[in-house]
N, C-alpha and C. Protein backbone atom coordinates (compact mmCIF):
# COMPACT_ATOMS: atom_id res chain seq x y z
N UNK A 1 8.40 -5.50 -7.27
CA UNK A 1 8.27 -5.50 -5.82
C UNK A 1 8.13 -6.95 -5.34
N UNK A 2 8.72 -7.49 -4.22
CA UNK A 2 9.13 -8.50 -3.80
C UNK A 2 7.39 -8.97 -2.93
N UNK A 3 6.85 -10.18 -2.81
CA UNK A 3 5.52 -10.80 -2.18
C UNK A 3 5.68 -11.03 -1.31
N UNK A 4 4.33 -10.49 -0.02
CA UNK A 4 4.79 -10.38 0.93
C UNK A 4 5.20 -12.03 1.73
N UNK A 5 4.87 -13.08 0.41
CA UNK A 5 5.25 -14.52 1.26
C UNK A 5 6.37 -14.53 0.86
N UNK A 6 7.00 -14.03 -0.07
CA UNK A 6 8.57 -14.33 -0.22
C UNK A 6 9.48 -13.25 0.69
N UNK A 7 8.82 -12.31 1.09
CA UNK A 7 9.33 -11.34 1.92
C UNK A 7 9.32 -11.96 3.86
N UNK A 8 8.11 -12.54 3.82
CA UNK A 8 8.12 -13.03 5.13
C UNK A 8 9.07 -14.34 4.93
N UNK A 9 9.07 -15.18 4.38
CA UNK A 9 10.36 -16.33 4.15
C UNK A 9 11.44 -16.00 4.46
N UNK A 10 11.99 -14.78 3.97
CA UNK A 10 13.75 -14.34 4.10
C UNK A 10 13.93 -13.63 5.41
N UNK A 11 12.81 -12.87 6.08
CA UNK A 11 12.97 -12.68 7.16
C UNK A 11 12.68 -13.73 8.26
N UNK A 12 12.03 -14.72 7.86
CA UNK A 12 11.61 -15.41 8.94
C UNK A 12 13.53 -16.34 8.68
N UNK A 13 13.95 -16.82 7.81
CA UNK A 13 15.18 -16.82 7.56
C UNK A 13 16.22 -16.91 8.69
N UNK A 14 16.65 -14.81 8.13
CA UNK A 14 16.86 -14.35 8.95
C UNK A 14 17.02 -14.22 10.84
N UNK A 15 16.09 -14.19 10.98
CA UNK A 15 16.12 -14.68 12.37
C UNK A 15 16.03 -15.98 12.95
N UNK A 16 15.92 -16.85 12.27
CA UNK A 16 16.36 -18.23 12.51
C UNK A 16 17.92 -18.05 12.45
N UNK A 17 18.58 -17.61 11.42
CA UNK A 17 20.29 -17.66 11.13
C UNK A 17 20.67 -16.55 13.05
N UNK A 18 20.19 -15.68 13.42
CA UNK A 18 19.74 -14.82 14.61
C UNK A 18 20.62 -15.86 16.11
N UNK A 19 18.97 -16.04 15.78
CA UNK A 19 19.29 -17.44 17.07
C UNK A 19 20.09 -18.67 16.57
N UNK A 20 20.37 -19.35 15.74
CA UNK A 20 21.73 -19.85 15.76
C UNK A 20 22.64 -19.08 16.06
N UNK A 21 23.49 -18.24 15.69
CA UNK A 21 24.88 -18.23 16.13
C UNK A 21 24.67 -17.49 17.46
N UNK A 22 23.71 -16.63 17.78
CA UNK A 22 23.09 -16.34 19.56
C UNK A 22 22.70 -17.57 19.96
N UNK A 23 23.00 -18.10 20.70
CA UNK A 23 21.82 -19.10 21.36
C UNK A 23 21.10 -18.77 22.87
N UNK A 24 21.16 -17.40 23.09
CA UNK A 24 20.74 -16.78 24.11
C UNK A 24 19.62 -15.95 23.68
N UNK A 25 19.36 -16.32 22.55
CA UNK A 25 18.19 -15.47 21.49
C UNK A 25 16.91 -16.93 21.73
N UNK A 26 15.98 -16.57 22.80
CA UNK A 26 15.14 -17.26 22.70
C UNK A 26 14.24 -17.07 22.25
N UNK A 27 13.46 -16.52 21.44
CA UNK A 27 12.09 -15.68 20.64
C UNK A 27 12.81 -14.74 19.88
N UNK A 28 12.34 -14.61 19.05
CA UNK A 28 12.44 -13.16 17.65
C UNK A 28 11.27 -13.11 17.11
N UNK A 29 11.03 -12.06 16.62
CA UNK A 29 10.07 -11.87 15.78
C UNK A 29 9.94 -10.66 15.31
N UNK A 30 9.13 -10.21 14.11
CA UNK A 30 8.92 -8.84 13.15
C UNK A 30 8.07 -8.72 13.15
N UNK A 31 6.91 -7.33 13.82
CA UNK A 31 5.59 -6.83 13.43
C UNK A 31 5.71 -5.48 13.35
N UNK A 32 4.89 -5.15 12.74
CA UNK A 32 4.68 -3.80 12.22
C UNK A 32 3.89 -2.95 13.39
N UNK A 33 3.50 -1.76 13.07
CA UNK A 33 3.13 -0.98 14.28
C UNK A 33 1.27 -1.11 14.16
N UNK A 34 0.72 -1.88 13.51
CA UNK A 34 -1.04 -2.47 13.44
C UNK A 34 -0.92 -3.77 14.09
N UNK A 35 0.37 -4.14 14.92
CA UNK A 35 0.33 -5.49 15.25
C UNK A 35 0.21 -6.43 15.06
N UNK A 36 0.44 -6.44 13.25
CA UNK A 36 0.81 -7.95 12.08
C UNK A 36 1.76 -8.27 12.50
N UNK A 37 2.07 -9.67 12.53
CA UNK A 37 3.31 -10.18 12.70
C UNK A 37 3.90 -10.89 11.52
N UNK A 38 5.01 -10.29 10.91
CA UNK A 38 5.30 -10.66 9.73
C UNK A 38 6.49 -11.68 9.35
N UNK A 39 6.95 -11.76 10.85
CA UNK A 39 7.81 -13.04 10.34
C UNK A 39 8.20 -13.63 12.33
N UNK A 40 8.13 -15.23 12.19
CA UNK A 40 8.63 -15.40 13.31
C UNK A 40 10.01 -16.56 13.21
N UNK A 41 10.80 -16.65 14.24
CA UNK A 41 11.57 -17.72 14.73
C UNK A 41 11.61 -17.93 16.02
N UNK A 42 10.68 -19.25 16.50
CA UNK A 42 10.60 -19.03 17.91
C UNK A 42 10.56 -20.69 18.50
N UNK A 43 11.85 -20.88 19.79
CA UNK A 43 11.52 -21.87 20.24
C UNK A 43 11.52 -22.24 20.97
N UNK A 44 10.30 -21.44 21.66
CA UNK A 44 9.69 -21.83 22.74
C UNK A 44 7.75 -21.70 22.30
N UNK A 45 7.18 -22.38 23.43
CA UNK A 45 6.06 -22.38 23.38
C UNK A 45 5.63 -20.50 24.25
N UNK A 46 4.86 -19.57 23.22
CA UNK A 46 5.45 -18.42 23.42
C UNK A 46 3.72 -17.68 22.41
N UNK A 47 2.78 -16.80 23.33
CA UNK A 47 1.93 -15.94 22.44
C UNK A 47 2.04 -14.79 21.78
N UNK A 48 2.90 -14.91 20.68
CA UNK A 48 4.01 -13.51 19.97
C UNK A 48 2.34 -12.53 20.20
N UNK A 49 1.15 -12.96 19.59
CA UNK A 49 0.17 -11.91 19.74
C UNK A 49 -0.26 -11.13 20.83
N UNK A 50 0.04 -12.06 22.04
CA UNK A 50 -0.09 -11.47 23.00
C UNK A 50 0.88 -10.25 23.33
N UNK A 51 2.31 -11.02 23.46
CA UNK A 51 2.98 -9.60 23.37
C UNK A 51 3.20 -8.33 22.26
N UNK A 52 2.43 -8.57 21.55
CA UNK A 52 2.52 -7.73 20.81
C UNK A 52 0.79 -6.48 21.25
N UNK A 53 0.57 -7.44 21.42
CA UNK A 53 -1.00 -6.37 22.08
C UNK A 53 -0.41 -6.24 23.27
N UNK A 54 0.41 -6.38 24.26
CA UNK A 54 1.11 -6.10 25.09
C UNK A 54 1.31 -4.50 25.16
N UNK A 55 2.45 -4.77 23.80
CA UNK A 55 2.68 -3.38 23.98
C UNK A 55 2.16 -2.22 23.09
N UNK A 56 1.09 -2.29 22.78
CA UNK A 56 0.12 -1.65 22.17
C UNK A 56 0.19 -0.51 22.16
N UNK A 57 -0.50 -0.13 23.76
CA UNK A 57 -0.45 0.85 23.95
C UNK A 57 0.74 2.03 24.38
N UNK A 58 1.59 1.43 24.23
CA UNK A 58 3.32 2.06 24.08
C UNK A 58 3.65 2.60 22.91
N UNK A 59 3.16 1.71 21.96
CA UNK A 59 3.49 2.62 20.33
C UNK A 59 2.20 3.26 20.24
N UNK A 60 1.41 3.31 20.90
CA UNK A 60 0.23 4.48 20.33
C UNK A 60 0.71 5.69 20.90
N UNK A 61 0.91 5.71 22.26
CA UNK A 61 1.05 6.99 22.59
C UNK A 61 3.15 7.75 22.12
N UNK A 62 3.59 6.39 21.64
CA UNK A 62 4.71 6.93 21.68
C UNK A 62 4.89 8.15 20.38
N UNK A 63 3.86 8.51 19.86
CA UNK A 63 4.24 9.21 18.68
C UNK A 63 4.27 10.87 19.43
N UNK A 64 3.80 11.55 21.04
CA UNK A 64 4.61 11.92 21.29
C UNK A 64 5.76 12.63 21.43
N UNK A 65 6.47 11.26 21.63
CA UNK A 65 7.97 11.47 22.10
C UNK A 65 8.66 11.24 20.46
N UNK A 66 8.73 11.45 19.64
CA UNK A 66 8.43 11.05 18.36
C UNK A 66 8.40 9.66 17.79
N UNK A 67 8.03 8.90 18.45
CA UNK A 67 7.86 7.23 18.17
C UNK A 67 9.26 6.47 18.69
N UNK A 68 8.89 5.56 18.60
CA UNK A 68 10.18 4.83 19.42
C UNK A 68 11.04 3.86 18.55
N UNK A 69 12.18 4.35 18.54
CA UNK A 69 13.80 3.17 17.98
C UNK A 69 13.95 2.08 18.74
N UNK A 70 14.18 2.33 20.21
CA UNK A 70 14.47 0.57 20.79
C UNK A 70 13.91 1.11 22.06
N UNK A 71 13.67 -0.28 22.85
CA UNK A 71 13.23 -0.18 23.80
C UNK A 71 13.61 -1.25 24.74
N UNK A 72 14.33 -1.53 25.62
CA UNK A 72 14.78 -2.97 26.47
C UNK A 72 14.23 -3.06 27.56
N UNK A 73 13.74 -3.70 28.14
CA UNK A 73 13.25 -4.26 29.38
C UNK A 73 14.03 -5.30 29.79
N UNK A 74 14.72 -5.08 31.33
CA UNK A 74 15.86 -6.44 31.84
C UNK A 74 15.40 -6.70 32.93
N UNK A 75 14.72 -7.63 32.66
CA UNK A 75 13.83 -8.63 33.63
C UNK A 75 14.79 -9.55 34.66
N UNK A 76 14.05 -10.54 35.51
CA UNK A 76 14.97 -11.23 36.19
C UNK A 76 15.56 -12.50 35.74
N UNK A 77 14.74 -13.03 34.67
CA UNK A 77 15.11 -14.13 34.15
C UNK A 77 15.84 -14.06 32.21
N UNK A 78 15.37 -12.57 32.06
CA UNK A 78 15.97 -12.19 30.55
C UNK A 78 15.50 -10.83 29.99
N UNK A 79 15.83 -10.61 28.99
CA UNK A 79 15.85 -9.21 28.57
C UNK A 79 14.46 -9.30 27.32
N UNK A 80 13.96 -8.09 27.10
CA UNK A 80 13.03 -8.10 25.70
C UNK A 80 13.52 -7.03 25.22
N UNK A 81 14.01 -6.82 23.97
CA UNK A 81 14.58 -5.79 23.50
C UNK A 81 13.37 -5.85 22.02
N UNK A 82 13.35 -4.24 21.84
CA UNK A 82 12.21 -3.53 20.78
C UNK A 82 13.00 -2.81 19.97
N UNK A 83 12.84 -3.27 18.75
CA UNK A 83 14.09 -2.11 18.00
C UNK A 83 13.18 -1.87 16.69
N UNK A 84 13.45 -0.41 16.52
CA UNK A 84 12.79 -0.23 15.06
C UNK A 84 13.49 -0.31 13.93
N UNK A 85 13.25 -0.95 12.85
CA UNK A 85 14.02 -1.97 11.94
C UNK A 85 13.55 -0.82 10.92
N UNK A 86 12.88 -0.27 10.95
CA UNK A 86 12.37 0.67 9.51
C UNK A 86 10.53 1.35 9.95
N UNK A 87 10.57 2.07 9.09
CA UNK A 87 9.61 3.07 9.59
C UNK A 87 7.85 2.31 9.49
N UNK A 88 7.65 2.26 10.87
CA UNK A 88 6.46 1.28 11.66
C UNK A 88 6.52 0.12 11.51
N UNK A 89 8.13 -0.49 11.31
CA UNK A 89 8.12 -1.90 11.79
C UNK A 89 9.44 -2.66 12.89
N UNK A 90 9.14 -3.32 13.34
CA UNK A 90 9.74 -3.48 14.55
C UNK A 90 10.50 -4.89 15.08
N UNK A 91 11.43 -5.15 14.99
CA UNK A 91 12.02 -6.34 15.31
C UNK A 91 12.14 -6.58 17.21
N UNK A 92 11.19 -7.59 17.37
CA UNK A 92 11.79 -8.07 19.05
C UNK A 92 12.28 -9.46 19.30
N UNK A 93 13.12 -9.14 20.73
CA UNK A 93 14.06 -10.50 20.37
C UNK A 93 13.78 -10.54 22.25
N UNK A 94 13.50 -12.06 22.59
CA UNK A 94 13.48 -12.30 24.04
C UNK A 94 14.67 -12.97 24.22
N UNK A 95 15.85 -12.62 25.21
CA UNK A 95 16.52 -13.29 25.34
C UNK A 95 17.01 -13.87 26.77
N UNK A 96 18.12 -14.60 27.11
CA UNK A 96 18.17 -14.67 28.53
C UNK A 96 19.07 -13.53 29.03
N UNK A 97 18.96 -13.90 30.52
CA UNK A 97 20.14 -12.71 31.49
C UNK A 97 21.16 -12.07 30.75
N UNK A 98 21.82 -13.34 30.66
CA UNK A 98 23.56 -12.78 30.10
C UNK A 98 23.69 -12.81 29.00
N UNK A 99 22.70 -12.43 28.10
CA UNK A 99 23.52 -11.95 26.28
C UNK A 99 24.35 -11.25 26.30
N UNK A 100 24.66 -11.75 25.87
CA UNK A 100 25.95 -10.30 25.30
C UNK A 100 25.42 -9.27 24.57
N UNK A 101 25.01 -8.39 24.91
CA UNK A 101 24.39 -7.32 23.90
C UNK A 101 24.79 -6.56 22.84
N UNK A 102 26.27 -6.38 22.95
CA UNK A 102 27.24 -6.13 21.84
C UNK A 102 26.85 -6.69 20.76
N UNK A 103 27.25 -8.12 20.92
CA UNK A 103 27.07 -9.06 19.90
C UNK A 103 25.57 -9.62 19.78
N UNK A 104 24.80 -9.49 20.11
CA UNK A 104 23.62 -9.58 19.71
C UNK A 104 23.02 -8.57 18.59
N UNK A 105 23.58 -7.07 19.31
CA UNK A 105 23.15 -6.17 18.27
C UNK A 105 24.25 -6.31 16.79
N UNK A 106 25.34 -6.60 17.03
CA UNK A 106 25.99 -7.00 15.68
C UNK A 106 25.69 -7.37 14.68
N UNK A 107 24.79 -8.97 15.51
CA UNK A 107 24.28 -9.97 14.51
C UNK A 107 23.36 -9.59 13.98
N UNK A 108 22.88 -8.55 14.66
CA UNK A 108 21.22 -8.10 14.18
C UNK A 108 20.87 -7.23 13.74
């Protein structure tokens, strides 16, 4: 079984390779549904903890509706998209207005 520092390395990786070829990918990041954050690429000055206790109370009650796959919010200045990457963990990506969302989800 792979450690979780060599596991957070390839994902943190990962979403660095993300936002290069996006460059409309301003924040990424991977936390699980206890609100660890297990890997970031981020560049901006940005409190991943905060948003992640943000949305807290969204994955508590979302079990529900049977828990949640993605979730986008399209704000006025950019989008936050919530996607579930595997079971209770969660990839989010802040980006601006006009991504292309096609190709964002491609890359990702």
């Amino acid at each position: 079984m792979i450690d979780e520092e060599t596991y957070s390395f390839a994902l943190k990786n990962a979403l660095t390779e993300i936002g290069n070829i996006c460059p409309e990918v301003k924040l990424s990041f991977i936390f699980n549904q206890e609100g660890k954050v297990l890997a970031e690429a981020q560049k901006g000055e940005c409190n991943i903890e905060k948003i992640v206790s943000d949305f807290e109370e969204i994955f508590q009650k979302s079990h529900v509706i049977g828990g949640i796959n993605s979730l986008t919010i399209d704000a006025k200045k950019g989008k936050v998209i919530i996607s579930n990457i595997q079971e209770g963990v969660y990839l989010a990506t802040v980006t601006s207005k006009n991504v292309d969302m096609k190709y964002l989800e491609t890359v990702s």
